[in-house]
PDB file of N, CA and C in Angstrom:
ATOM      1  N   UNK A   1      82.134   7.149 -52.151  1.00  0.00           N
ATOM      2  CA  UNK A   1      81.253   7.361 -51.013  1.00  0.00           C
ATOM      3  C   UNK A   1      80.103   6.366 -51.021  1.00  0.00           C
ATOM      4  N   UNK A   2      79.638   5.672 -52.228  1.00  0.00           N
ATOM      5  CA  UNK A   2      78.760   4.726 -52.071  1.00  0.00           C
ATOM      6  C   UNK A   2      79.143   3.349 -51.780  1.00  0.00           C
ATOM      7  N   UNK A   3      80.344   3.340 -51.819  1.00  0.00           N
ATOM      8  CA  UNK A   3      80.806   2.414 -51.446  1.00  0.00           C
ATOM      9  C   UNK A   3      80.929   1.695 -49.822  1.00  0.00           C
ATOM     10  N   UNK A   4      81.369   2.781 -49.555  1.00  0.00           N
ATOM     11  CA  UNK A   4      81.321   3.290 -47.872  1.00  0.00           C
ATOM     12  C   UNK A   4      79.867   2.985 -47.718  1.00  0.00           C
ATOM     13  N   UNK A   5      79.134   3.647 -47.896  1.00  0.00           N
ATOM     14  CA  UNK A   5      77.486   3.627 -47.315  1.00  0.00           C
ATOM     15  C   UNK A   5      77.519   2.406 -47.621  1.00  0.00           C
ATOM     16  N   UNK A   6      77.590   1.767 -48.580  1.00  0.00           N
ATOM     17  CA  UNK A   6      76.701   0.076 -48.566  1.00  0.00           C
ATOM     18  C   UNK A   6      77.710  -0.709 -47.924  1.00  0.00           C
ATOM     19  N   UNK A   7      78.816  -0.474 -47.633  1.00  0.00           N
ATOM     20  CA  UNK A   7      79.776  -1.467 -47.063  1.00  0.00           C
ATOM     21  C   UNK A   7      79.153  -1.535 -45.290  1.00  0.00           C
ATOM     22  N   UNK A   8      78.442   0.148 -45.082  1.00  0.00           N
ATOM     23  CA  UNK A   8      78.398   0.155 -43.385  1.00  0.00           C
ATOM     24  C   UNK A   8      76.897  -0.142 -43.539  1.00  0.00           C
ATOM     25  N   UNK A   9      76.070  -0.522 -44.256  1.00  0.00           N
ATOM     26  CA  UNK A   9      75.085  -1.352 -44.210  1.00  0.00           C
ATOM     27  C   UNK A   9      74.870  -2.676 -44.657  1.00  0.00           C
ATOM     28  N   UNK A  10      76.155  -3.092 -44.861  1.00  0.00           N
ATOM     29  CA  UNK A  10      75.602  -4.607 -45.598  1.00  0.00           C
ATOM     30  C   UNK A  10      75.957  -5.660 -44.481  1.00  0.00           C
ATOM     31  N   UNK A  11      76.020  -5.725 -42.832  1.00  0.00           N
ATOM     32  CA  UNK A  11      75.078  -6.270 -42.251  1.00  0.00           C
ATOM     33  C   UNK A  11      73.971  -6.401 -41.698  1.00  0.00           C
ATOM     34  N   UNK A  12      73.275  -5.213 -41.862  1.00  0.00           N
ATOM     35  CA  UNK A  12      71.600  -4.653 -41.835  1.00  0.00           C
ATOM     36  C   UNK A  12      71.340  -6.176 -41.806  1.00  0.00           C
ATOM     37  N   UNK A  13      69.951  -6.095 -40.766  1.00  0.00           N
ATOM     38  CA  UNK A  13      69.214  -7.181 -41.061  1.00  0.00           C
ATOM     39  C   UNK A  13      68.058  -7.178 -40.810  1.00  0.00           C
ATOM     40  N   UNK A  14      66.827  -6.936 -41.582  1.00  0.00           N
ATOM     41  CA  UNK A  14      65.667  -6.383 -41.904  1.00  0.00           C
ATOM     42  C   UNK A  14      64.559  -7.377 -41.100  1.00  0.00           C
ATOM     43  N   UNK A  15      63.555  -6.955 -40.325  1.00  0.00           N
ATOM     44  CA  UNK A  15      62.407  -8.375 -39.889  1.00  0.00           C
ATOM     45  C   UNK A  15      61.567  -8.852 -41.226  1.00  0.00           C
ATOM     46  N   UNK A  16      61.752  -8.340 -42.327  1.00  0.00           N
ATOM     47  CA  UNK A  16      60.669  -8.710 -43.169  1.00  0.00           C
ATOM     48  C   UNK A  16      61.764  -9.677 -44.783  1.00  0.00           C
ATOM     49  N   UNK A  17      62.455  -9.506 -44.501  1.00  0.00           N
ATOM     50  CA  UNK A  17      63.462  -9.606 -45.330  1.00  0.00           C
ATOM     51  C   UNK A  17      63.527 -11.622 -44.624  1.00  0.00           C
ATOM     52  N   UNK A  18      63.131 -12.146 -45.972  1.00  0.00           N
ATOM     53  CA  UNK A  18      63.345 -13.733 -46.096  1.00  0.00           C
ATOM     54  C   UNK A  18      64.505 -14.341 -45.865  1.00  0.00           C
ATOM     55  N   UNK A  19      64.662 -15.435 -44.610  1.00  0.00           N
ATOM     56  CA  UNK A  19      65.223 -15.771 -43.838  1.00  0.00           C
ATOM     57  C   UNK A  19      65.753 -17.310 -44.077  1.00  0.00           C
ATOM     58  N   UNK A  20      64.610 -18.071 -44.796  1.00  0.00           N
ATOM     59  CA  UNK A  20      64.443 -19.421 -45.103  1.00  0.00           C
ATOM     60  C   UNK A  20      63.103 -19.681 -45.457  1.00  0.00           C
ATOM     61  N   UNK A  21      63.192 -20.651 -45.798  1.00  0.00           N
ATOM     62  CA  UNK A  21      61.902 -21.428 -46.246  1.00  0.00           C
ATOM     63  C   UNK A  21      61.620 -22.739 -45.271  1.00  0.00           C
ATOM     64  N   UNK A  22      60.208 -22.484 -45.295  1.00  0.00           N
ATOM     65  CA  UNK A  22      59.311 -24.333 -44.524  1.00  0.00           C
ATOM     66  C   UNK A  22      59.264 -25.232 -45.375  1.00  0.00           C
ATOM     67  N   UNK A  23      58.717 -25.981 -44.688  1.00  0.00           N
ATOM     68  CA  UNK A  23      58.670 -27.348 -45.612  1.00  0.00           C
ATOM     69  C   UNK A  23      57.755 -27.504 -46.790  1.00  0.00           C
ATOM     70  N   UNK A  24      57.196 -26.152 -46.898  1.00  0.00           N
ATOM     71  CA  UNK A  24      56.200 -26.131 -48.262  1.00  0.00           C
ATOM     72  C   UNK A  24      56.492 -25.438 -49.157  1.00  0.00           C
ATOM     73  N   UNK A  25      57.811 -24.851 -48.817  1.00  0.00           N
ATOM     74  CA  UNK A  25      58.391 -23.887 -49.550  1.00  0.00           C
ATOM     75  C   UNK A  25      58.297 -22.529 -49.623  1.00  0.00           C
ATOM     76  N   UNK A  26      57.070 -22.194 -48.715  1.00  0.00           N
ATOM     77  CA  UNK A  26      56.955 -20.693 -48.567  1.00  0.00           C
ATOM     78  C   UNK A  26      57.981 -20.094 -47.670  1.00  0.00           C
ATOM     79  N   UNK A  27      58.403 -18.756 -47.912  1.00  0.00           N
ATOM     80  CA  UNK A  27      59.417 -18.089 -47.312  1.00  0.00           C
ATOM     81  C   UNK A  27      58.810 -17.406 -46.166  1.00  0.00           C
ATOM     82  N   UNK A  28      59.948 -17.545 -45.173  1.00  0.00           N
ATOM     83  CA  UNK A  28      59.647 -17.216 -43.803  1.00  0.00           C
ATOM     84  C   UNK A  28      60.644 -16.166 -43.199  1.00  0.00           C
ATOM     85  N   UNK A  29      59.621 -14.741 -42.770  1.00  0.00           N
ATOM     86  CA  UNK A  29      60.873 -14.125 -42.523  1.00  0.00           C
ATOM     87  C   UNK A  29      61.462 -14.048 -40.697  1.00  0.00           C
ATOM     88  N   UNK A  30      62.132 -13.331 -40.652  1.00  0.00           N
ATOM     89  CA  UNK A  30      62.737 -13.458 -39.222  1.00  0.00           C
ATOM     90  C   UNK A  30      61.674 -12.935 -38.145  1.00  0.00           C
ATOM     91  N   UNK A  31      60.534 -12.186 -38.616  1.00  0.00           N
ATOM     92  CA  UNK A  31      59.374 -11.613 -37.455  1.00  0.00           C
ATOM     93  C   UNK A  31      58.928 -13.135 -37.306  1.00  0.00           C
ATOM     94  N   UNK A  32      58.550 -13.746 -38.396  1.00  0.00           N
ATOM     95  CA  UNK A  32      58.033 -15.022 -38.000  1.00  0.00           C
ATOM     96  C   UNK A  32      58.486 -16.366 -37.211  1.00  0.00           C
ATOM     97  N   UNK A  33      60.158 -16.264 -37.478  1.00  0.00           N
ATOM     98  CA  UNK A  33      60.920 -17.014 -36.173  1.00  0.00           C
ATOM     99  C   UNK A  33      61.025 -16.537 -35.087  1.00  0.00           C
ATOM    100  N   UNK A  34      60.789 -15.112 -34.756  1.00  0.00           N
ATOM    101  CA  UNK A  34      61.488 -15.098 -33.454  1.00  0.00           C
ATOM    102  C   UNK A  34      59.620 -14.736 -32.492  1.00  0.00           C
ATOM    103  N   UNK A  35      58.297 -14.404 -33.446  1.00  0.00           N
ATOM    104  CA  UNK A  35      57.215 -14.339 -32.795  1.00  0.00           C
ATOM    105  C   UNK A  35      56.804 -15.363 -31.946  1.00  0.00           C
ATOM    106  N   UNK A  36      56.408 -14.359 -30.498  1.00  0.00           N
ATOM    107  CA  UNK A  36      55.844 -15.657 -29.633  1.00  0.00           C
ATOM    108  C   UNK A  36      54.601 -15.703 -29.192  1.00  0.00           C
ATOM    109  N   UNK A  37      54.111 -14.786 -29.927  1.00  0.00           N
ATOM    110  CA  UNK A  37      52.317 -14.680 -30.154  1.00  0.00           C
ATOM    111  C   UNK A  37      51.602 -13.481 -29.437  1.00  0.00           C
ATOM    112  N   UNK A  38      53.284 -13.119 -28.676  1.00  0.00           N
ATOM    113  CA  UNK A  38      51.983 -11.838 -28.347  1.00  0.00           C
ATOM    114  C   UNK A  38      52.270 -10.448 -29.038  1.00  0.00           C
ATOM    115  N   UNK A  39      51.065  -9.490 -29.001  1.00  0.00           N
ATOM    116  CA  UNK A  39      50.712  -8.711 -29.800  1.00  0.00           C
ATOM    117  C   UNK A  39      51.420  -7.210 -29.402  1.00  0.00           C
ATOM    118  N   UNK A  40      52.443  -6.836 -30.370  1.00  0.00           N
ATOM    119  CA  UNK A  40      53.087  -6.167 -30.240  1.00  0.00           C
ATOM    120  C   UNK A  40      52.593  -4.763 -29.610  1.00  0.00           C
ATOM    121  N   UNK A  41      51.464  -4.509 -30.370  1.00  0.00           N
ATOM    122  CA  UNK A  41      50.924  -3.339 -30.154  1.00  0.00           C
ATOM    123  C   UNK A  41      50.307  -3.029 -28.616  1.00  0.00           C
ATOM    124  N   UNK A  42      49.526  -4.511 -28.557  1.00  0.00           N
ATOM    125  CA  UNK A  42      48.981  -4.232 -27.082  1.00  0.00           C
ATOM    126  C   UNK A  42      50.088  -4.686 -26.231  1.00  0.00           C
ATOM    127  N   UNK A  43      51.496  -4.887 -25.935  1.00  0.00           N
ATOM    128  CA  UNK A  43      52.481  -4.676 -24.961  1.00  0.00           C
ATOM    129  C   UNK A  43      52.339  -3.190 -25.209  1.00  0.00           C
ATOM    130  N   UNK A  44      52.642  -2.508 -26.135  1.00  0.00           N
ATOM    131  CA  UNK A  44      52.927  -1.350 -26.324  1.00  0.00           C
ATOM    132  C   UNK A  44      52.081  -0.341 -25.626  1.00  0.00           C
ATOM    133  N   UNK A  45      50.833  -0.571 -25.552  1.00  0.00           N
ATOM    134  CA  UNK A  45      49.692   0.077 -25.356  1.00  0.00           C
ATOM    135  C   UNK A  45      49.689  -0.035 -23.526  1.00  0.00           C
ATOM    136  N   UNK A  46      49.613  -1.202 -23.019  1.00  0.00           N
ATOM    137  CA  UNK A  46      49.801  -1.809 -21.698  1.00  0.00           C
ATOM    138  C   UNK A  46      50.826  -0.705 -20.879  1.00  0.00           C
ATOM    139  N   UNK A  47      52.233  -0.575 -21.337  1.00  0.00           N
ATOM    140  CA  UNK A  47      53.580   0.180 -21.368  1.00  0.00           C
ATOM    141  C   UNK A  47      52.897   1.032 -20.997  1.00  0.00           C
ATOM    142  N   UNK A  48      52.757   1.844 -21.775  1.00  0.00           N
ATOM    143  CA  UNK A  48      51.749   3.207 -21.936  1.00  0.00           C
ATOM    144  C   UNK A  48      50.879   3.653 -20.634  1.00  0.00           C
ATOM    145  N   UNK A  49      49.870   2.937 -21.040  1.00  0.00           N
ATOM    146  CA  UNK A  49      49.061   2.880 -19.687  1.00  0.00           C
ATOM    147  C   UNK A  49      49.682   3.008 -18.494  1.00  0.00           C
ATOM    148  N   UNK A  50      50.186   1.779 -18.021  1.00  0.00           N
ATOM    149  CA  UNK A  50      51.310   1.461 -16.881  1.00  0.00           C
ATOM    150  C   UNK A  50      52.036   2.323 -16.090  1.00  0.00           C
ATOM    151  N   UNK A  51      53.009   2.893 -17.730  1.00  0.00           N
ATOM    152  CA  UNK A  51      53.563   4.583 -16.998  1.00  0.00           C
ATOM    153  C   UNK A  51      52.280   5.567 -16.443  1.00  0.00           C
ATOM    154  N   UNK A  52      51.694   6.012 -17.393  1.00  0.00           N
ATOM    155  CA  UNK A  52      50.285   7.015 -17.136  1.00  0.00           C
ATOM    156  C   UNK A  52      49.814   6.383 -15.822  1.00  0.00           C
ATOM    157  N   UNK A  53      49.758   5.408 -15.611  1.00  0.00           N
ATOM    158  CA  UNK A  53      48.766   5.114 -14.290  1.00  0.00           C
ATOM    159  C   UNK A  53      50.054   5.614 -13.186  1.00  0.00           C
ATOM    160  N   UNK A  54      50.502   5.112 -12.946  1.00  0.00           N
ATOM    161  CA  UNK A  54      51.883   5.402 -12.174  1.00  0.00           C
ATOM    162  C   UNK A  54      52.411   6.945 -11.769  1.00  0.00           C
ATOM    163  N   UNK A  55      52.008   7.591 -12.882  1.00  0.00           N
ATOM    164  CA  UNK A  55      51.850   9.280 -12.829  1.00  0.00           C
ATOM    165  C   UNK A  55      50.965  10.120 -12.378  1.00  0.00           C
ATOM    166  N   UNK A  56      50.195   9.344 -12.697  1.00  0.00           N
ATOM    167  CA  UNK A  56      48.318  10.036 -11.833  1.00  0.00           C
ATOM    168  C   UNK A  56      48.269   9.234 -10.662  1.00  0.00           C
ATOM    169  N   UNK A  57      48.874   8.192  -9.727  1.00  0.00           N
ATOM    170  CA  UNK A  57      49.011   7.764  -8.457  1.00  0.00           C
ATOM    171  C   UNK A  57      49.127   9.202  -7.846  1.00  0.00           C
ATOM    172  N   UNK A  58      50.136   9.764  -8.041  1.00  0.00           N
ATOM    173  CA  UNK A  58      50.625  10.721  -7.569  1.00  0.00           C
ATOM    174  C   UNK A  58      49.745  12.082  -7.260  1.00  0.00           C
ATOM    175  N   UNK A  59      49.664  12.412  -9.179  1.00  0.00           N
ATOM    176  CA  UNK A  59      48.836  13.287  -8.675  1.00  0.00           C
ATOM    177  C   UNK A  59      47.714  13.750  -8.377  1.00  0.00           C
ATOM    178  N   UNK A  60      46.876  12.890  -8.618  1.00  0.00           N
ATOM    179  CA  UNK A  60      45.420  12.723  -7.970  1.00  0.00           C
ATOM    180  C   UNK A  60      45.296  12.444  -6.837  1.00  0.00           C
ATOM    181  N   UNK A  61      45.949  11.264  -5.734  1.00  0.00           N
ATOM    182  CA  UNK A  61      45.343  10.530  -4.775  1.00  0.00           C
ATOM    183  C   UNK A  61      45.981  11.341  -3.761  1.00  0.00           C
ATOM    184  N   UNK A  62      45.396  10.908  -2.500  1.00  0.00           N
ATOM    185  CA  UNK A  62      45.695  11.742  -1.303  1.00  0.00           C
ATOM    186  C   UNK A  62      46.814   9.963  -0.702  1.00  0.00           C
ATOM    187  N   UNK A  63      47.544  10.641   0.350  1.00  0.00           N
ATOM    188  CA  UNK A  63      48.209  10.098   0.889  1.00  0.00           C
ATOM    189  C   UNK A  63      47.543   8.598   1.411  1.00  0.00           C
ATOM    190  N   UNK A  64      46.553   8.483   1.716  1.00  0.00           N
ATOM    191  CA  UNK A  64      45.570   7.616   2.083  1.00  0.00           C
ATOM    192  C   UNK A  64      44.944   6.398   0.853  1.00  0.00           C
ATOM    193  N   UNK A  65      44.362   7.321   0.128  1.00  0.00           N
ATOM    194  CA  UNK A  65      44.260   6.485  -0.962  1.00  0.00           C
ATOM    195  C   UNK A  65      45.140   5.823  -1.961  1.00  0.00           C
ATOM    196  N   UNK A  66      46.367   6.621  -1.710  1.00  0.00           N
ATOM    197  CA  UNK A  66      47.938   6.221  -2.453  1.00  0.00           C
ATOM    198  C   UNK A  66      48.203   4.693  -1.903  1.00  0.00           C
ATOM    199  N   UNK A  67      47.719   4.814  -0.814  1.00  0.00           N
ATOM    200  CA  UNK A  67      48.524   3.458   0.262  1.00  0.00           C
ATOM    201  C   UNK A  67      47.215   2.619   0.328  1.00  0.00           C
ATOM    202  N   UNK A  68      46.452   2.687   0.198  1.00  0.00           N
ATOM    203  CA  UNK A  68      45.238   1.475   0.267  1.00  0.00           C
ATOM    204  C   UNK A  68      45.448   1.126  -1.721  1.00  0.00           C
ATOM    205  N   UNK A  69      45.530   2.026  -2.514  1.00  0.00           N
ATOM    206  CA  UNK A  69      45.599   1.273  -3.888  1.00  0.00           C
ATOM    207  C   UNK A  69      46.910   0.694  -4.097  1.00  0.00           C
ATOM    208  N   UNK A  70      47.711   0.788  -3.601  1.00  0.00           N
ATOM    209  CA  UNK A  70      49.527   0.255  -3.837  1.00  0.00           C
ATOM    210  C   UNK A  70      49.270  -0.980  -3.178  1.00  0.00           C
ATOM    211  N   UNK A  71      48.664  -1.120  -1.542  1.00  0.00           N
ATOM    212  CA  UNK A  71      48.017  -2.319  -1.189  1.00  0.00           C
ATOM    213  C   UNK A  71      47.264  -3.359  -1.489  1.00  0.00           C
ATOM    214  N   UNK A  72      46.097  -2.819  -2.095  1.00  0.00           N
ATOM    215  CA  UNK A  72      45.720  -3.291  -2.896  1.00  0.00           C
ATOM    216  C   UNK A  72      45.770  -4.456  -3.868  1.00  0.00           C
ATOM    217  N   UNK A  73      46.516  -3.541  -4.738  1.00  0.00           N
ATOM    218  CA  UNK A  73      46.872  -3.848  -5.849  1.00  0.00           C
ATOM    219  C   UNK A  73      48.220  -4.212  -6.421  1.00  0.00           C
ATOM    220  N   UNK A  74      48.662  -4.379  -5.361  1.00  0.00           N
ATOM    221  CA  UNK A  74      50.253  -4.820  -5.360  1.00  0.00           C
ATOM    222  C   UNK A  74      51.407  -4.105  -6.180  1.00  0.00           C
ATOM    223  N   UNK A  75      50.933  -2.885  -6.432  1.00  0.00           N
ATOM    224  CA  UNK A  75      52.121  -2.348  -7.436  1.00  0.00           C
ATOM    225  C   UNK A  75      52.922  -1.641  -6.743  1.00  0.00           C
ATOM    226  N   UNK A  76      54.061  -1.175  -7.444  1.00  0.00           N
ATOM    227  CA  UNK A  76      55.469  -1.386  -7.271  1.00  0.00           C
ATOM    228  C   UNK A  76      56.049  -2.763  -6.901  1.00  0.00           C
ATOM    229  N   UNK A  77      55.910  -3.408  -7.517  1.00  0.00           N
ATOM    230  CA  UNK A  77      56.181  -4.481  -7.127  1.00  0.00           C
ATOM    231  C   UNK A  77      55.921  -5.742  -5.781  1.00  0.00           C
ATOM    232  N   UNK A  78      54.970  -5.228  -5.449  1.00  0.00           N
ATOM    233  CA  UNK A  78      54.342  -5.482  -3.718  1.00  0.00           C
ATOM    234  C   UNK A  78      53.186  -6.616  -4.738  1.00  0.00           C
ATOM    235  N   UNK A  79      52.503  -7.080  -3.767  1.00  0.00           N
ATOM    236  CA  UNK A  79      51.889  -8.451  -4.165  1.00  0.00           C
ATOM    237  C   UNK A  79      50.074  -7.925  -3.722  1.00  0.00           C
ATOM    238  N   UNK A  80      49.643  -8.477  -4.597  1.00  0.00           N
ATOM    239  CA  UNK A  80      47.561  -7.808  -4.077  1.00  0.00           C
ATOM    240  C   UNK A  80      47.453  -8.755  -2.100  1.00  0.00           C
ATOM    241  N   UNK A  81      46.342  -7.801  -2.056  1.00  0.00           N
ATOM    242  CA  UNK A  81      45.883  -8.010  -0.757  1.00  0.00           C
ATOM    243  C   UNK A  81      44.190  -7.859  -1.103  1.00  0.00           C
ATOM    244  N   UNK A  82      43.977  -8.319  -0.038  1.00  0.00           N
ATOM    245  CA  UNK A  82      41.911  -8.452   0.136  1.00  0.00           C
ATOM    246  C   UNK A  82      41.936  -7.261   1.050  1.00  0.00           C
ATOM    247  N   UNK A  83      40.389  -6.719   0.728  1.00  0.00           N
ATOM    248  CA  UNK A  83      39.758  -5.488   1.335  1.00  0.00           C
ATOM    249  C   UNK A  83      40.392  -5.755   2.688  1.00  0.00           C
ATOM    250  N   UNK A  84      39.882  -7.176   3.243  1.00  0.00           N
ATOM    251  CA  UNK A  84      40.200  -6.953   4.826  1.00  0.00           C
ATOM    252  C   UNK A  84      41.732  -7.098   5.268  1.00  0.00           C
ATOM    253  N   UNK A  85      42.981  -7.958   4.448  1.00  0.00           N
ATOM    254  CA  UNK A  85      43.976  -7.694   5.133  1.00  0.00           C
ATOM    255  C   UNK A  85      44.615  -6.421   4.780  1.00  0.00           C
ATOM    256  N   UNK A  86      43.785  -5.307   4.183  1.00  0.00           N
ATOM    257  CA  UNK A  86      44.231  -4.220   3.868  1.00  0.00           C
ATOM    258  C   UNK A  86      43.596  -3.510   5.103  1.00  0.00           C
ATOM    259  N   UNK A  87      42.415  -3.632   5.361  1.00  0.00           N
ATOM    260  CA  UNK A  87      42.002  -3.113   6.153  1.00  0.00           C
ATOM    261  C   UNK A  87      42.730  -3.644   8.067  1.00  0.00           C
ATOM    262  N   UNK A  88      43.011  -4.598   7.928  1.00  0.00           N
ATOM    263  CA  UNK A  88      43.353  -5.014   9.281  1.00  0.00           C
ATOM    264  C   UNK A  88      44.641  -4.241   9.527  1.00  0.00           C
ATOM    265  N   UNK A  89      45.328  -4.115   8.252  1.00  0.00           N
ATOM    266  CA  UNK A  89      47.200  -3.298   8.200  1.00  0.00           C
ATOM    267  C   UNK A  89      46.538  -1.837   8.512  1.00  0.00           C
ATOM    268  N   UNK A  90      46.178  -1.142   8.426  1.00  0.00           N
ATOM    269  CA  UNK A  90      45.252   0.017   8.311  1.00  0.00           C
ATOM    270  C   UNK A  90      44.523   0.642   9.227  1.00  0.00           C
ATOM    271  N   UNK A  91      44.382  -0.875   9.893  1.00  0.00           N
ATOM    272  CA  UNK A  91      43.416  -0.368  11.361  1.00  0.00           C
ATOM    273  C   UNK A  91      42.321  -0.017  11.026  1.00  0.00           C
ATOM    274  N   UNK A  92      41.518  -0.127   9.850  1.00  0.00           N
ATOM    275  CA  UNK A  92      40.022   0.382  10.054  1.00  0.00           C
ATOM    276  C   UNK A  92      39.506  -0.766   9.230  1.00  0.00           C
ATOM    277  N   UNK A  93      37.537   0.090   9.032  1.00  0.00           N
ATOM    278  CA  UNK A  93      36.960  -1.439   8.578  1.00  0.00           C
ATOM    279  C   UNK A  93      37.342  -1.689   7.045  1.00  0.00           C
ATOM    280  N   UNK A  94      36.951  -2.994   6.434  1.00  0.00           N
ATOM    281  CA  UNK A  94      36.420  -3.253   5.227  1.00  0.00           C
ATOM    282  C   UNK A  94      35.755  -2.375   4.817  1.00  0.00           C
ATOM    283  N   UNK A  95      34.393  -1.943   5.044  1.00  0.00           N
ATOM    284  CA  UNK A  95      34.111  -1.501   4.492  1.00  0.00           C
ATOM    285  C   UNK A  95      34.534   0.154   3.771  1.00  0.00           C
ATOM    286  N   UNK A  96      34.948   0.692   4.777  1.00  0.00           N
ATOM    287  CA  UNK A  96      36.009   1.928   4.816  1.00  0.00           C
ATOM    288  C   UNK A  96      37.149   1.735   3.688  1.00  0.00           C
ATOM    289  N   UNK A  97      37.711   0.278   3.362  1.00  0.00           N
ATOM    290  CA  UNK A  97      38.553   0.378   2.327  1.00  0.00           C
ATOM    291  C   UNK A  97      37.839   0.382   1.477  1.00  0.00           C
ATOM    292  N   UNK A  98      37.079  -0.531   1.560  1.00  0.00           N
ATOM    293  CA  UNK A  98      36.172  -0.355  -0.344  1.00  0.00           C
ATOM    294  C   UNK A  98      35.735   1.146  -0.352  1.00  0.00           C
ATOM    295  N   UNK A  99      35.607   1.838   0.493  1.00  0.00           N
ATOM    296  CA  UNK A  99      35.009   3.283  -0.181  1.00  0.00           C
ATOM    297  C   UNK A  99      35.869   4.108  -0.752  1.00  0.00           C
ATOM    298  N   UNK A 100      36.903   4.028   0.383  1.00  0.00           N
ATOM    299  CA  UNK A 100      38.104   4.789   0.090  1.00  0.00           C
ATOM    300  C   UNK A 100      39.342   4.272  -1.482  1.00  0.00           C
ATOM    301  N   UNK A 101      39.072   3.063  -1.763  1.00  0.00           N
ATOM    302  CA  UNK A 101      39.324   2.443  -3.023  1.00  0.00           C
ATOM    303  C   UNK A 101      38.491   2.663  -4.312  1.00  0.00           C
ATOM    304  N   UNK A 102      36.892   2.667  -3.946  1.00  0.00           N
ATOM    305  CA  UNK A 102      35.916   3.001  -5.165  1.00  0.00           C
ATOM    306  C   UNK A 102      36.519   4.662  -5.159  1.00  0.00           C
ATOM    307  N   UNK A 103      36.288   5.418  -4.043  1.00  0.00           N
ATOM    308  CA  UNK A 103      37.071   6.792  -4.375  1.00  0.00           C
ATOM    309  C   UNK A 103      37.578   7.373  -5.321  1.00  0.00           C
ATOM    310  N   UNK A 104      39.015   6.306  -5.083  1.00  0.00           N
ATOM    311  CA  UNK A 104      40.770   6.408  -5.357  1.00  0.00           C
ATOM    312  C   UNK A 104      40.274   6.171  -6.847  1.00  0.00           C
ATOM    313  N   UNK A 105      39.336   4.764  -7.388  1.00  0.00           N
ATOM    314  CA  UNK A 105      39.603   4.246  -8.421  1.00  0.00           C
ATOM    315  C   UNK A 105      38.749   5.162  -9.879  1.00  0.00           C
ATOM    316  N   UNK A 106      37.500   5.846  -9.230  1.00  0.00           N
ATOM    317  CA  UNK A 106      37.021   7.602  -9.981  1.00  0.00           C
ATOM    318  C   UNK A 106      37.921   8.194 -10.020  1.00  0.00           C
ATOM    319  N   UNK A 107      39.078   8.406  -9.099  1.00  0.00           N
ATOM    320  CA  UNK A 107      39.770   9.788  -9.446  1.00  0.00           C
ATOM    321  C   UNK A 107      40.506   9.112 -10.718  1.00  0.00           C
ATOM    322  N   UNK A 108      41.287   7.978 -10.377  1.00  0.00           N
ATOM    323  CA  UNK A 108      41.927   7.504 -11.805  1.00  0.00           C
ATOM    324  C   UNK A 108      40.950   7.521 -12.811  1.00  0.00           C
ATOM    325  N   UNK A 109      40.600   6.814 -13.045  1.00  0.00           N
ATOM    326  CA  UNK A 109      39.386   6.820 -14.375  1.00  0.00           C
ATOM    327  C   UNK A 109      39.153   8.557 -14.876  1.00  0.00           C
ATOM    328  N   UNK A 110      38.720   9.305 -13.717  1.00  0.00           N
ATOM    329  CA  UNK A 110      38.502  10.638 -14.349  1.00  0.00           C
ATOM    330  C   UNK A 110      39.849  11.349 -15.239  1.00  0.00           C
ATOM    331  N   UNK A 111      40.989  11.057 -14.537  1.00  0.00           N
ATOM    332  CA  UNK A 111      42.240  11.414 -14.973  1.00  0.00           C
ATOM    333  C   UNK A 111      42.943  10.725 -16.506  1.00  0.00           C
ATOM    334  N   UNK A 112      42.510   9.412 -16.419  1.00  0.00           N
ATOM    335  CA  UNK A 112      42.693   8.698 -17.566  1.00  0.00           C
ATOM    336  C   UNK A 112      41.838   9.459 -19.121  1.00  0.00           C
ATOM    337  N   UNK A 113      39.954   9.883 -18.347  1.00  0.00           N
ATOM    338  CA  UNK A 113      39.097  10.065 -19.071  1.00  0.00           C
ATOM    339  C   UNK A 113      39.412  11.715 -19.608  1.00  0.00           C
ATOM    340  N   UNK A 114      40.470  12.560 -18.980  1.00  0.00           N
ATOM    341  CA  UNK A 114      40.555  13.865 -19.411  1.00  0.00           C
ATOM    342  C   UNK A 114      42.253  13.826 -20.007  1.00  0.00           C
ATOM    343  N   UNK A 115      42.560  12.688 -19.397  1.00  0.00           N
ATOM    344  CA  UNK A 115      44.047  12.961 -20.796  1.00  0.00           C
ATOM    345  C   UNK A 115      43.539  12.225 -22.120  1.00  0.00           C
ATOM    346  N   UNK A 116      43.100  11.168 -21.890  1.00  0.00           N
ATOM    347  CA  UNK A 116      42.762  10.865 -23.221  1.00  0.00           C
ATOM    348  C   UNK A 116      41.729  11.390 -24.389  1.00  0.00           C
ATOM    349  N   UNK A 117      41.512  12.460 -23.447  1.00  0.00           N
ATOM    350  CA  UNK A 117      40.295  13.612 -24.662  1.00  0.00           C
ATOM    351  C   UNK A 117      40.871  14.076 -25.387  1.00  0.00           C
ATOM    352  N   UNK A 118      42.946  14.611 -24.826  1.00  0.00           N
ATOM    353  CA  UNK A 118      43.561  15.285 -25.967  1.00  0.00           C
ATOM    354  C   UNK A 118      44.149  14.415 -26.808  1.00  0.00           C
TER     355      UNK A 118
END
């Protein structure tokens, strides 16, 4: 039976586990060939966020403010817009979007600020 087990692991291939050596001779493992500098953790963290924000769209904002921050801010895949060609799609003023956006953008923050208490 141990035979079996190490036979169905002996192409395992570990990120920390030495891969080759540089030209100075220090050993280099495979995290270090395939890194492209960005920081694992903060993709991870970003992810995170991203979903969570995406979830409290929903349930915080009113129908109104749903559609001036998606405008906005180009998400779902939609592209940013300025106060006023948000406001011109919208039919009302500039200034009416920025309120209705500073609004939208307390309710997130408050929602962010009471999940992340637990």
């Amino acid at each position: 039976m141990n035979f079996r087990a190490a036979k169905k692991s002996a192409g395992d291939i570990y990120l920390g586990e030495p891969v080759e050596t540089d030209k100075d001779g220090n050993s280099m493992t495979l995290i270090d060939l395939i890194d492209d500098g960005v920081d694992i953790h903060e993709q991870v963290e970003l992810n995170i966020r991203s979903k969570q924000l995406y979830g409290f769209l929903e349930k915080c904002l009113d129908k109104r403010e749903l559609e001036i921050i998606i405008y906005r801010y180009g998400l779902y895949s939609g592209s940013p817009h300025t106060q006023n060609e948000t406001a011109e799609r919208l039919g009302i003023s500039r200034s009416y979007v920025s309120r209705i956006e500073k609004k939208a953008i307390g309710k997130l923050k408050d929602m962010y600020d009471s999940s992340s208490a637990f």
